[in-house]
C-alpha atoms as a PDB file:
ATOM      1  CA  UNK A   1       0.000   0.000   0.000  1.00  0.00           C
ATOM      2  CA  UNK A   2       1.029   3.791  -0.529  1.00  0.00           C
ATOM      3  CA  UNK A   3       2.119   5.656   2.094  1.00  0.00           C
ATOM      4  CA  UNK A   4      -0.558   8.411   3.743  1.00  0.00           C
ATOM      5  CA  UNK A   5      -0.436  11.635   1.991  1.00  0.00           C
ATOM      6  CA  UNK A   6       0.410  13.909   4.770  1.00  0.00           C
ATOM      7  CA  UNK A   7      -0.117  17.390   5.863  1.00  0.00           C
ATOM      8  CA  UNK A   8       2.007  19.454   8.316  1.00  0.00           C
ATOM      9  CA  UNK A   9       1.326  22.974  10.223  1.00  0.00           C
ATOM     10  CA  UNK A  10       4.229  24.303  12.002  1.00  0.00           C
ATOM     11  CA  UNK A  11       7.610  24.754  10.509  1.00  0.00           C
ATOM     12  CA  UNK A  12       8.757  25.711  13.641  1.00  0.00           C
ATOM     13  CA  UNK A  13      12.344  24.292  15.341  1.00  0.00           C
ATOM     14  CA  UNK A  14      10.352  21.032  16.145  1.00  0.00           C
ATOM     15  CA  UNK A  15       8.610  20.779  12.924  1.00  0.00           C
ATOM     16  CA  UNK A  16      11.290  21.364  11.012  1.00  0.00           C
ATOM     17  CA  UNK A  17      12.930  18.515  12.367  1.00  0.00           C
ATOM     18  CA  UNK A  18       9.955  16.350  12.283  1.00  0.00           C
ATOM     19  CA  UNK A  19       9.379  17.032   8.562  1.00  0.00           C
ATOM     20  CA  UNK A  20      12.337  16.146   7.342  1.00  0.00           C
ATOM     21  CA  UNK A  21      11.911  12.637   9.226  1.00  0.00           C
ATOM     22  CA  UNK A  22       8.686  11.729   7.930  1.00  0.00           C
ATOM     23  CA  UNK A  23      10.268  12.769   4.255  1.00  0.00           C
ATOM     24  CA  UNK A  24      13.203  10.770   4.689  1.00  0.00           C
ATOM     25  CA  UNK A  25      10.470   7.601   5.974  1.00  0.00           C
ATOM     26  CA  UNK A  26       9.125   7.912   2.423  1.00  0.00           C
ATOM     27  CA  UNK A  27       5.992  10.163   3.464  1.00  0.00           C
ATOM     28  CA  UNK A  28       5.063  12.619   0.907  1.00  0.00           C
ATOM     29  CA  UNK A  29       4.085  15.835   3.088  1.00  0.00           C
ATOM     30  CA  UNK A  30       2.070  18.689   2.638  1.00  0.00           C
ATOM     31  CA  UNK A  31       3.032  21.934   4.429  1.00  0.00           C
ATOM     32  CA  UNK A  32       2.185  25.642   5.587  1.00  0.00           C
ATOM     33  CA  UNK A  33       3.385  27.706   8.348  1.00  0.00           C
ATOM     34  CA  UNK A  34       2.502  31.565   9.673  1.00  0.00           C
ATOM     35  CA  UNK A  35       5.762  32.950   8.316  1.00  0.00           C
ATOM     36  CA  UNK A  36       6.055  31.071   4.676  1.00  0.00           C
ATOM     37  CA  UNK A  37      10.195  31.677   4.495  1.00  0.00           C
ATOM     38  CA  UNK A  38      10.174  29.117   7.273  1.00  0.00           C
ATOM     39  CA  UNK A  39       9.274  26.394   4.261  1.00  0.00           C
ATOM     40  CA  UNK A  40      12.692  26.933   2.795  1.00  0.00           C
ATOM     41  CA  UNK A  41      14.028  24.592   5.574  1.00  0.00           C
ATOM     42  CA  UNK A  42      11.791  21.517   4.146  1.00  0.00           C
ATOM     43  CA  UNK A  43      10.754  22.434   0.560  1.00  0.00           C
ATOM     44  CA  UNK A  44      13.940  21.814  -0.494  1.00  0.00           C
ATOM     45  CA  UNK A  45      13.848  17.733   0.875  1.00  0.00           C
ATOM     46  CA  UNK A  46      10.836  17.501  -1.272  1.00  0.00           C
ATOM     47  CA  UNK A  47       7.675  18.869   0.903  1.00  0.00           C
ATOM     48  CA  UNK A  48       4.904  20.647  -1.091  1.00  0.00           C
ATOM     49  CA  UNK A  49       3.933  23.953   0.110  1.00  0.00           C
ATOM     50  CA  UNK A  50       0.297  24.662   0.401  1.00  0.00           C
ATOM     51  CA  UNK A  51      -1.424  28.172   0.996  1.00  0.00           C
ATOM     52  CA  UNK A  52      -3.760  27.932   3.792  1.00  0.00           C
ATOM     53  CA  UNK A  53      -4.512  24.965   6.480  1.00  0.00           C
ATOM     54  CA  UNK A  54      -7.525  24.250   4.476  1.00  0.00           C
ATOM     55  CA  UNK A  55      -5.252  23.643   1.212  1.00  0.00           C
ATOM     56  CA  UNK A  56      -2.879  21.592   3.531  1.00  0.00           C
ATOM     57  CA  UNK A  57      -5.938  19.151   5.001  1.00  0.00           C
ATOM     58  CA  UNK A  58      -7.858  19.092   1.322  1.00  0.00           C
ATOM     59  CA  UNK A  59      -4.389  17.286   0.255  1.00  0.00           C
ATOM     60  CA  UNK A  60      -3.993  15.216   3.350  1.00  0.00           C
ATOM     61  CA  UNK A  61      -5.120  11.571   4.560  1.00  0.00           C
ATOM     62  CA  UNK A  62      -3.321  12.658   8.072  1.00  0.00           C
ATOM     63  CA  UNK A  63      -2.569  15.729   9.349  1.00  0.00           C
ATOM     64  CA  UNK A  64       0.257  17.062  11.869  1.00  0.00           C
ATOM     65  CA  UNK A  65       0.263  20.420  13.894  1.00  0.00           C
ATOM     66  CA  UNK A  66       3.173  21.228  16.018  1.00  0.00           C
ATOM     67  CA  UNK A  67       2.119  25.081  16.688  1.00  0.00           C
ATOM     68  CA  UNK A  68       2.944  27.454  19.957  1.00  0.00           C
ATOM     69  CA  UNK A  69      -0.080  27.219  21.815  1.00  0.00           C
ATOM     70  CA  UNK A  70      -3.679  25.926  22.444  1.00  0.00           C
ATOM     71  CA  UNK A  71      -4.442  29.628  20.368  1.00  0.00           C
ATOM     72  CA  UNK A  72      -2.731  28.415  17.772  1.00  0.00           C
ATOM     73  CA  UNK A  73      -4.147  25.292  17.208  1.00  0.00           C
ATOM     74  CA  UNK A  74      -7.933  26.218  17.342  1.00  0.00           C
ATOM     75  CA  UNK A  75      -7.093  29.183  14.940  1.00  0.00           C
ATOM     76  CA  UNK A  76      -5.307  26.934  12.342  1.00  0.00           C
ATOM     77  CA  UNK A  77      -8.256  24.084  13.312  1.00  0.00           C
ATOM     78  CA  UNK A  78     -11.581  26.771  13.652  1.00  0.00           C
ATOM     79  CA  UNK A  79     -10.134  30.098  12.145  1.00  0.00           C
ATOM     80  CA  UNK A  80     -10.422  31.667   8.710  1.00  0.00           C
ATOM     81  CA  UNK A  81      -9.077  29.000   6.230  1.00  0.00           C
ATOM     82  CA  UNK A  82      -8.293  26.760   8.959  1.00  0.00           C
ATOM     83  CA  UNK A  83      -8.640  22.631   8.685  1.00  0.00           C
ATOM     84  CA  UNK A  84     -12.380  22.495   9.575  1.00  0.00           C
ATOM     85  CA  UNK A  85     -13.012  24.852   6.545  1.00  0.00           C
ATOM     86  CA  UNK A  86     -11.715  22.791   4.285  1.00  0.00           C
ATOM     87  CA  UNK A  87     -13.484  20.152   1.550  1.00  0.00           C
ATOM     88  CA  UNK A  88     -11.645  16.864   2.890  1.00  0.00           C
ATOM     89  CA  UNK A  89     -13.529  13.998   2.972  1.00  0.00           C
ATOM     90  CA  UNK A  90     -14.594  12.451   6.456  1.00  0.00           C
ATOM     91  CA  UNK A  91     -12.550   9.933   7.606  1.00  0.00           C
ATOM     92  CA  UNK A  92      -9.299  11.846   8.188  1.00  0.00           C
ATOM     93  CA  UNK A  93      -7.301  12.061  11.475  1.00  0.00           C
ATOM     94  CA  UNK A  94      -5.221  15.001  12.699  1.00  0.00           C
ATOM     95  CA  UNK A  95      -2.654  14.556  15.375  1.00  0.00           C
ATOM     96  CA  UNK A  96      -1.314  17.475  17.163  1.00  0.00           C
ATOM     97  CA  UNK A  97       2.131  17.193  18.641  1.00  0.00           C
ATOM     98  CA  UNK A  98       1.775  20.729  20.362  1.00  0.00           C
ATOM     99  CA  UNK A  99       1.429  21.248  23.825  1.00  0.00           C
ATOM    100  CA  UNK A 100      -1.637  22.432  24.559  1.00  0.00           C
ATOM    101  CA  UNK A 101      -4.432  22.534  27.313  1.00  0.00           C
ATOM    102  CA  UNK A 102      -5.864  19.013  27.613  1.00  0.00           C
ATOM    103  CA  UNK A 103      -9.063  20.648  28.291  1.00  0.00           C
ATOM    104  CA  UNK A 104      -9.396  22.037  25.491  1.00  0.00           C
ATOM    105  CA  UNK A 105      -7.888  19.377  23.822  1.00  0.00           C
ATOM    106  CA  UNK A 106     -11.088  17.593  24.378  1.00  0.00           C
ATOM    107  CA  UNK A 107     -13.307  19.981  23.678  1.00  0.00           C
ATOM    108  CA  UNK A 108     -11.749  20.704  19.657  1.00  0.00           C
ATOM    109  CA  UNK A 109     -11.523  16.787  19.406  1.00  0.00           C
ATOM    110  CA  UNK A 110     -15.215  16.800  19.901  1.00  0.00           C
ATOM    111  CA  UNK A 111     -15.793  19.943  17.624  1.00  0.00           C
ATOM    112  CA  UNK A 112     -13.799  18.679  14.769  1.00  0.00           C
ATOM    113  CA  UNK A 113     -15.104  15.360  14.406  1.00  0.00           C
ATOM    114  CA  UNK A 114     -18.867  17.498  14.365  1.00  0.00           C
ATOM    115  CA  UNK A 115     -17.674  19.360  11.873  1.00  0.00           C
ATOM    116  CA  UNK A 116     -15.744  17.842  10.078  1.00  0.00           C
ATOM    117  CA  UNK A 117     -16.135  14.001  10.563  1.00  0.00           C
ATOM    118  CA  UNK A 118     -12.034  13.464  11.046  1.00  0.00           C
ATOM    119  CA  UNK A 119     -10.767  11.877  13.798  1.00  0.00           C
ATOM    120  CA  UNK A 120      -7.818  13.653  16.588  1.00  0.00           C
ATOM    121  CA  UNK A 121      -5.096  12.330  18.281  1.00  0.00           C
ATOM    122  CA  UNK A 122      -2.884  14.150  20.913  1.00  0.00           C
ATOM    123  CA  UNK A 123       0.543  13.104  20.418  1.00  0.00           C
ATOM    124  CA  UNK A 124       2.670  15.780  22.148  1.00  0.00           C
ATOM    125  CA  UNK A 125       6.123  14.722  22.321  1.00  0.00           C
ATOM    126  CA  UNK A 126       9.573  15.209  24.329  1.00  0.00           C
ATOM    127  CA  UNK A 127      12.750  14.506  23.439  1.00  0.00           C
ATOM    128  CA  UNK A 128      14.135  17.716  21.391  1.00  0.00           C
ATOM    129  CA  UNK A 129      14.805  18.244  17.519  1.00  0.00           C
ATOM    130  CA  UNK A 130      17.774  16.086  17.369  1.00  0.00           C
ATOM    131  CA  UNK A 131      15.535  12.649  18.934  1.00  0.00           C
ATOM    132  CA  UNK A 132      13.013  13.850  16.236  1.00  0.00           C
ATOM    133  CA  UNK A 133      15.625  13.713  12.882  1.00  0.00           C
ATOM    134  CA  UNK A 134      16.570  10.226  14.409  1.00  0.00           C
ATOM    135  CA  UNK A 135      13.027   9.047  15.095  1.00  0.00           C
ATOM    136  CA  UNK A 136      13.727   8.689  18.704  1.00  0.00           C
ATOM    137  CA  UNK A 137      11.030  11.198  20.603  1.00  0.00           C
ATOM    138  CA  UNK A 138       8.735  10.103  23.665  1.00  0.00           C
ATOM    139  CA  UNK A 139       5.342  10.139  21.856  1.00  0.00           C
ATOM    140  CA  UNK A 140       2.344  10.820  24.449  1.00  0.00           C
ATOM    141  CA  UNK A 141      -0.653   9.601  22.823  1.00  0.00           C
ATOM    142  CA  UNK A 142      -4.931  10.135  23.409  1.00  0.00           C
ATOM    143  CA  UNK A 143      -7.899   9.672  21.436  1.00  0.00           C
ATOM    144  CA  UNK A 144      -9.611   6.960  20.342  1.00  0.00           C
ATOM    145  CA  UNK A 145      -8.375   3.466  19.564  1.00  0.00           C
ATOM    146  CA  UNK A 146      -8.989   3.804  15.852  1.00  0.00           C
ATOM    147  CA  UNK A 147      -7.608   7.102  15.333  1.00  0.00           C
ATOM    148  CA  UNK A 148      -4.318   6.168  17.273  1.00  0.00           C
ATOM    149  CA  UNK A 149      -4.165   3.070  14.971  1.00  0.00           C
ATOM    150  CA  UNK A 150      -5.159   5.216  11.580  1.00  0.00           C
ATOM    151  CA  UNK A 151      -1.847   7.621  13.477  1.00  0.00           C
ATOM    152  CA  UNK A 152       0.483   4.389  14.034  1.00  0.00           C
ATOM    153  CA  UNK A 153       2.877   4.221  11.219  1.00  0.00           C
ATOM    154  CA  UNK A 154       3.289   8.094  11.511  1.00  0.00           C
ATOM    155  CA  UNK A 155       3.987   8.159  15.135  1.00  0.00           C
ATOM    156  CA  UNK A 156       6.079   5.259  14.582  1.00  0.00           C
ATOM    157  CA  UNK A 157       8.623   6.951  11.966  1.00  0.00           C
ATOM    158  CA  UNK A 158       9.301  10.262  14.597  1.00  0.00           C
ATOM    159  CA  UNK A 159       9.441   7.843  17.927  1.00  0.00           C
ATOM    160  CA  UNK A 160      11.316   5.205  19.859  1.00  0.00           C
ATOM    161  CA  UNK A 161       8.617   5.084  22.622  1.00  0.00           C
ATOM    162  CA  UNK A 162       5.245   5.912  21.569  1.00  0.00           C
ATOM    163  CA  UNK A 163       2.035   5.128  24.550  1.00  0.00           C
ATOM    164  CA  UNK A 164      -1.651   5.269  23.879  1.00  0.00           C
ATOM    165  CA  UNK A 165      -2.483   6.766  27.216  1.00  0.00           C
ATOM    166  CA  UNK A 166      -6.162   7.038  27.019  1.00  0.00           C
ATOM    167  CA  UNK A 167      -8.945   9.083  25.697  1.00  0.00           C
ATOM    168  CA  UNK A 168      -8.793  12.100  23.789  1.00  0.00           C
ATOM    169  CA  UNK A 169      -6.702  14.805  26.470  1.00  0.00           C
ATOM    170  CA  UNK A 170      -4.709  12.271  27.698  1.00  0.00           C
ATOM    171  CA  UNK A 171      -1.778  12.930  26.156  1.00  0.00           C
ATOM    172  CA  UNK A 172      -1.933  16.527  26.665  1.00  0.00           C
ATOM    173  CA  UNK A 173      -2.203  15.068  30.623  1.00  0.00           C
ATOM    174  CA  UNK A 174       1.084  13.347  30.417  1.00  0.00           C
ATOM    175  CA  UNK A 175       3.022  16.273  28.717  1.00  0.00           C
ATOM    176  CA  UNK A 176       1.791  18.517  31.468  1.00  0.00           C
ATOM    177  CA  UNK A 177       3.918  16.245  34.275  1.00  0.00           C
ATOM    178  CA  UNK A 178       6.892  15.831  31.795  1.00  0.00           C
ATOM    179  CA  UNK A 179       7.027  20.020  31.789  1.00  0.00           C
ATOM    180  CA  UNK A 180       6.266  19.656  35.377  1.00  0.00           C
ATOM    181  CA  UNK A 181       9.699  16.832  35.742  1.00  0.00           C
ATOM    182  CA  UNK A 182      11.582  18.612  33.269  1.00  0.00           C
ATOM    183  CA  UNK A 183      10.934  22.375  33.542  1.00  0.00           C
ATOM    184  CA  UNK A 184      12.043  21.928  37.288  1.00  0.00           C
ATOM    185  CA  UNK A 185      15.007  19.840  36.057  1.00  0.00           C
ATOM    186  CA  UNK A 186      16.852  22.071  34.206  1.00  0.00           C
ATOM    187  CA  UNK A 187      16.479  25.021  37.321  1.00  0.00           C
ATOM    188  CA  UNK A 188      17.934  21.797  39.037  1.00  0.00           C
ATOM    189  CA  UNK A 189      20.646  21.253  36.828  1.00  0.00           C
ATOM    190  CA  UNK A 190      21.826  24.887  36.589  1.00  0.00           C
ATOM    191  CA  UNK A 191      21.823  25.306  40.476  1.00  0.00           C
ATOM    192  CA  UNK A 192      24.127  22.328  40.604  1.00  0.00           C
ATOM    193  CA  UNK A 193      26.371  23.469  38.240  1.00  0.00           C
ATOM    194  CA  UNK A 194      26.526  26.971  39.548  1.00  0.00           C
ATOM    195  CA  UNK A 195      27.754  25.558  42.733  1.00  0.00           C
ATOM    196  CA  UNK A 196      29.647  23.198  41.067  1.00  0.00           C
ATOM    197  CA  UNK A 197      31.630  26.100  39.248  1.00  0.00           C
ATOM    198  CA  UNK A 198      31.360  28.473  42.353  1.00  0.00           C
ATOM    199  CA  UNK A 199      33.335  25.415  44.770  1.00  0.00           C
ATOM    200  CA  UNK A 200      35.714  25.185  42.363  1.00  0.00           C
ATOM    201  CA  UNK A 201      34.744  21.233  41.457  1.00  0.00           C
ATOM    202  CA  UNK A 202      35.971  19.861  38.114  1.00  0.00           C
ATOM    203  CA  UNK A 203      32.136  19.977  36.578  1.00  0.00           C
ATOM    204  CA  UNK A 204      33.229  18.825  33.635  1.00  0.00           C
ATOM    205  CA  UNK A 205      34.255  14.972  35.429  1.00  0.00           C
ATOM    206  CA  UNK A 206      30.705  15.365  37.189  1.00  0.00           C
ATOM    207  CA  UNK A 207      28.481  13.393  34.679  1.00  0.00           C
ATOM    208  CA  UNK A 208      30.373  10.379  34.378  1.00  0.00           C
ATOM    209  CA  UNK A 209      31.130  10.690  38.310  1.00  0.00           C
ATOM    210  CA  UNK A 210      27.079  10.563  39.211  1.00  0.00           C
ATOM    211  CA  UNK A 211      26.776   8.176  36.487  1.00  0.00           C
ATOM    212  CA  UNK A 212      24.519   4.982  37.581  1.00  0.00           C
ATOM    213  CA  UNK A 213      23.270   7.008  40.801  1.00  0.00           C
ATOM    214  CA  UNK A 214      20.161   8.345  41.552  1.00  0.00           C
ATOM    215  CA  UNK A 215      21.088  11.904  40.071  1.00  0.00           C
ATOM    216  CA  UNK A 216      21.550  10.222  36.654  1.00  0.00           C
ATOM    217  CA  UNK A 217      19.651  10.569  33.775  1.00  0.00           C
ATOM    218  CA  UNK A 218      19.367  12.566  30.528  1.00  0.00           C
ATOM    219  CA  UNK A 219      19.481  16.088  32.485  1.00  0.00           C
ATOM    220  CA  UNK A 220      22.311  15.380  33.942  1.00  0.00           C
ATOM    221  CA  UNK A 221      24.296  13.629  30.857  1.00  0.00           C
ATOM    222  CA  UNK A 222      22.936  15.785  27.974  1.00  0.00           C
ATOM    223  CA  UNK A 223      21.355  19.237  29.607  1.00  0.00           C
ATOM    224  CA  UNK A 224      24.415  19.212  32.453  1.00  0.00           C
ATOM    225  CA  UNK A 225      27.595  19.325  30.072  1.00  0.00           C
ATOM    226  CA  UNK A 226      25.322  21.787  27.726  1.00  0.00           C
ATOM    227  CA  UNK A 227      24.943  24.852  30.793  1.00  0.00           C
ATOM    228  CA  UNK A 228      28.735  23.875  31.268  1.00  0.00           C
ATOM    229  CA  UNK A 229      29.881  24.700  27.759  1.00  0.00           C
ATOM    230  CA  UNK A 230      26.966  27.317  27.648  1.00  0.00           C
ATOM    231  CA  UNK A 231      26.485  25.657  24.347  1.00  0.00           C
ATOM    232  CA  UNK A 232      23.169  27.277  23.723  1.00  0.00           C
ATOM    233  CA  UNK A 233      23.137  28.023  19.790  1.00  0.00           C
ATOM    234  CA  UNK A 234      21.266  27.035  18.118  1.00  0.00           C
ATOM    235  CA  UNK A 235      18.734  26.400  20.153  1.00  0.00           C
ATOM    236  CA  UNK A 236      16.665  23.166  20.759  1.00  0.00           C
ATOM    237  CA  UNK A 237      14.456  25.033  22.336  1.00  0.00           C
ATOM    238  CA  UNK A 238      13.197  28.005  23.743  1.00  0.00           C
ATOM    239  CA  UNK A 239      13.338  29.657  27.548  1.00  0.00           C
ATOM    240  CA  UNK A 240       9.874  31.596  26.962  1.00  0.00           C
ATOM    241  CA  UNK A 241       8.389  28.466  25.430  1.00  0.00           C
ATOM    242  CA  UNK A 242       9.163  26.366  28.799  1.00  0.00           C
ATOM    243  CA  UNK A 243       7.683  29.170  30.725  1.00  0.00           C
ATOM    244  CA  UNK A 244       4.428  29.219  28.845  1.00  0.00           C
ATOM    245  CA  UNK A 245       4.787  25.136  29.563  1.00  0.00           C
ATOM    246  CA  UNK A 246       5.491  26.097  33.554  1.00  0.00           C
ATOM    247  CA  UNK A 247       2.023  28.410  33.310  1.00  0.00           C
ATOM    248  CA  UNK A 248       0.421  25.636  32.076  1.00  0.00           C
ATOM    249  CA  UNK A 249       1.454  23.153  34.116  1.00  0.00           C
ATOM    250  CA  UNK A 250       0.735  25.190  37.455  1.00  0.00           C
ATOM    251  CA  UNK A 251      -3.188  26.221  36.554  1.00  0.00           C
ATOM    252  CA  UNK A 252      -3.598  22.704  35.425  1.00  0.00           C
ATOM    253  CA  UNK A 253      -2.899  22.118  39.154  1.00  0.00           C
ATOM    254  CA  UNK A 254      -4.861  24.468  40.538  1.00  0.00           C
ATOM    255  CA  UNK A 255      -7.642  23.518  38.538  1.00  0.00           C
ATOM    256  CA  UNK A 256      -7.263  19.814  40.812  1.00  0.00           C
ATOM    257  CA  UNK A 257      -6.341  21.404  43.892  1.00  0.00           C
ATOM    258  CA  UNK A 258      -2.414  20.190  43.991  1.00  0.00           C
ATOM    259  CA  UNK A 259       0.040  22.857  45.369  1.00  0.00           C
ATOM    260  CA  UNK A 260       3.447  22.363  43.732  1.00  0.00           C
ATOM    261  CA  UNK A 261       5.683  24.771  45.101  1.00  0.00           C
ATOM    262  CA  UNK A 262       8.729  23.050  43.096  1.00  0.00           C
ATOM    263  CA  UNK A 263       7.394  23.964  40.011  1.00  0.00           C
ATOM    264  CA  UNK A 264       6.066  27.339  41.169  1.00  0.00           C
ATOM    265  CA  UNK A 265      10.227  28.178  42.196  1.00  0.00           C
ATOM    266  CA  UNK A 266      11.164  26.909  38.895  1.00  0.00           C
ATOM    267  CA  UNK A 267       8.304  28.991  37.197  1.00  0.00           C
ATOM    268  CA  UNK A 268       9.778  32.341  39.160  1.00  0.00           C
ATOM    269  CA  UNK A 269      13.030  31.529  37.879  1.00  0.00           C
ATOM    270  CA  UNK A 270      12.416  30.956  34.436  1.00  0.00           C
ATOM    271  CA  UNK A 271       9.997  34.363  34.387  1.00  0.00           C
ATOM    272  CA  UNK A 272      13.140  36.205  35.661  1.00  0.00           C
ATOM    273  CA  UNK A 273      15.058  34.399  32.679  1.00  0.00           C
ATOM    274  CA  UNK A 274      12.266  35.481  30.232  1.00  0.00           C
ATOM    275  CA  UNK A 275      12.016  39.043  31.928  1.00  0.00           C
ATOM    276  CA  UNK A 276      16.042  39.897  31.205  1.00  0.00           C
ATOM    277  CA  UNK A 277      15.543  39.281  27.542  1.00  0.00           C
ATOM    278  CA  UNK A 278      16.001  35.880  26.993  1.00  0.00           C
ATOM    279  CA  UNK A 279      12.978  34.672  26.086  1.00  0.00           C
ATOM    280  CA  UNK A 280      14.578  33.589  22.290  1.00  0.00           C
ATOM    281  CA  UNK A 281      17.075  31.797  23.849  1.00  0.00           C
ATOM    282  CA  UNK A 282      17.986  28.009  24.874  1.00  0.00           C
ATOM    283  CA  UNK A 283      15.758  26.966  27.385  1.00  0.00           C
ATOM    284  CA  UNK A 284      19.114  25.583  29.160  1.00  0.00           C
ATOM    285  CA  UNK A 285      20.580  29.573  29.479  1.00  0.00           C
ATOM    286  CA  UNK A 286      18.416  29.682  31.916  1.00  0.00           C
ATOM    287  CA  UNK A 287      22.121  28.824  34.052  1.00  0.00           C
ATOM    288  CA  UNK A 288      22.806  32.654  33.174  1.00  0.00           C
ATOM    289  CA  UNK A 289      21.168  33.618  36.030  1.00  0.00           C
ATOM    290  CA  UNK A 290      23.320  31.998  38.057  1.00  0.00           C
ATOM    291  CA  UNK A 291      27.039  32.289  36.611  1.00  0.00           C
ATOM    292  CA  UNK A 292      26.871  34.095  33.319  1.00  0.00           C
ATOM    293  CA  UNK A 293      30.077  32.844  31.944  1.00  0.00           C
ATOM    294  CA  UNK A 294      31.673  30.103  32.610  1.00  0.00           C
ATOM    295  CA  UNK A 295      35.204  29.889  34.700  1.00  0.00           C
ATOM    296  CA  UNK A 296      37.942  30.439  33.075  1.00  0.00           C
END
């Protein structure tokens, strides 16, 4: 059988990436993004460009979104030329790798299949650009069975690990504790360092040291030696995009009633971060606050 014709919103640092894996896996792929020179980095590797979201689902069997914010999404899904506008046939399935408001998650899910008979999947993902060239990202998955079957091969070709979770929103669930583990975990790591650096420790001998402890893990092996080097261009990711994560993942608590006061210090930090001007930059700069340079 032919591949799935698919269709991709989002050309951002993450899509980018993820675009050029699903082109190398033999997908043909439909694009569009907000700011059209960001196609240059995938028209090239033989995407398609399309002119609105509604072009981009008419020529699509599945459809990807990796877009800022739950805003985002329902204006690309609901808006003006948006997905739900457009003459697809019903029977489609659209799986959003943003990170997003499972709330309203749910609520679109139900909206779009009203409208417009396709099915959704919410498949945020962690793991960084680099996982997603080499088809290695965490994929969170919820929605129906049949949708996250339709979604299978795709999710397949951009992950190593890739869990059906639950219901529609219930991926959106799990990628609000991953912000919750990791936003707090790079604070973590650059308060370590700066110590590290201020006692006048060999950091650079740390990783392997801590190796096979219970301070081990990707933070410390990948994120760690990264502050150290203050290796932060370009960047994987983005400090004001782990804050808006951090916001989320602190009303989602309130909304059940859990006080986490880790995440709200990690939050205050990362606003600081974001407040100084480096909202553009790495999320792991966020070790500026602390030691600005490293020793010489």
């Amino acid at each position: 059988m032919s591949a799935p014709r698919l269709g991709f919103i989002g050309i951002g640092i993450m899509g980018e990436a993820m675009v050029l894996r699903l082109l190398e896996s033999g997908f043909p792929v439909t694009a569009w993004n907000r700011e059209p020179e960001r196609l240059e980095a995938v028209l090239p590797q033989g995407a398609v460009a399309a002119e609105s979201p509604a072009a981009v689902a008419a020529a699509s069997d599945i459809l990807l979104l990796c877009v800022l914010h739950t805003d985002a999404v329902r204006e690309v899904v609901f808006g003006p030329g948006g997905i739900a506008t457009a003459r697809a046939p019903a029977g489609g399935v659209l799986i959003d790798h943003s990170t997003i408001e499972p709330a309203a998650t749910r609520g679109m899910a139900e909206r779009l299949a009203r409208e417009a008979g396709w099915g959704w999947v919410d498949a945020p993902v962690s793991g960084g650009p680099q996982a997603a060239r080499e088809g290695r990202l965490t994929i969170m998955a919820g929605g129906a069975e049949t949708d996250v079957a339709r979604a299978a091969p795709v999710l397949a070709a951009l992950g190593a690990r890739v869990t059906h979770l639950g219901p529609s929103g219930a991926g959106q669930t799990a990628k609000v504790l991953n912000q919750a583990i990791v936003g707090a975990g790079y604070v973590a790591m650059a308060e370590a360092l700066a110590l590290a650096e201020a006692a006048g420790l060999d950091a650079d001998a740390l990783p392997a040291a801590l190796a096979g402890g219970h301070a081990d893990g990707s933070m410390l092996q990948r994120i760690f030696p990264q502050m150290r080097q203050r290796a932060f261009e370009p960047p994987a990711g983005r400090a004001r995009q782990m804050l808006k994560d951090l916001d989320a993942v602190l009303a989602f608590a309130r909304e059940h009633g859990v006080a986490l006061p880790l995440v709200e210090a990690a939050t205050a930090r990362f606003a600081e971060h974001v407040a100084r001007g480096e909202g553009m930059s790495d999320t792991a700069s966020v070790i500026r606050l602390y030691r600005p340079d490293p020793p010489g």
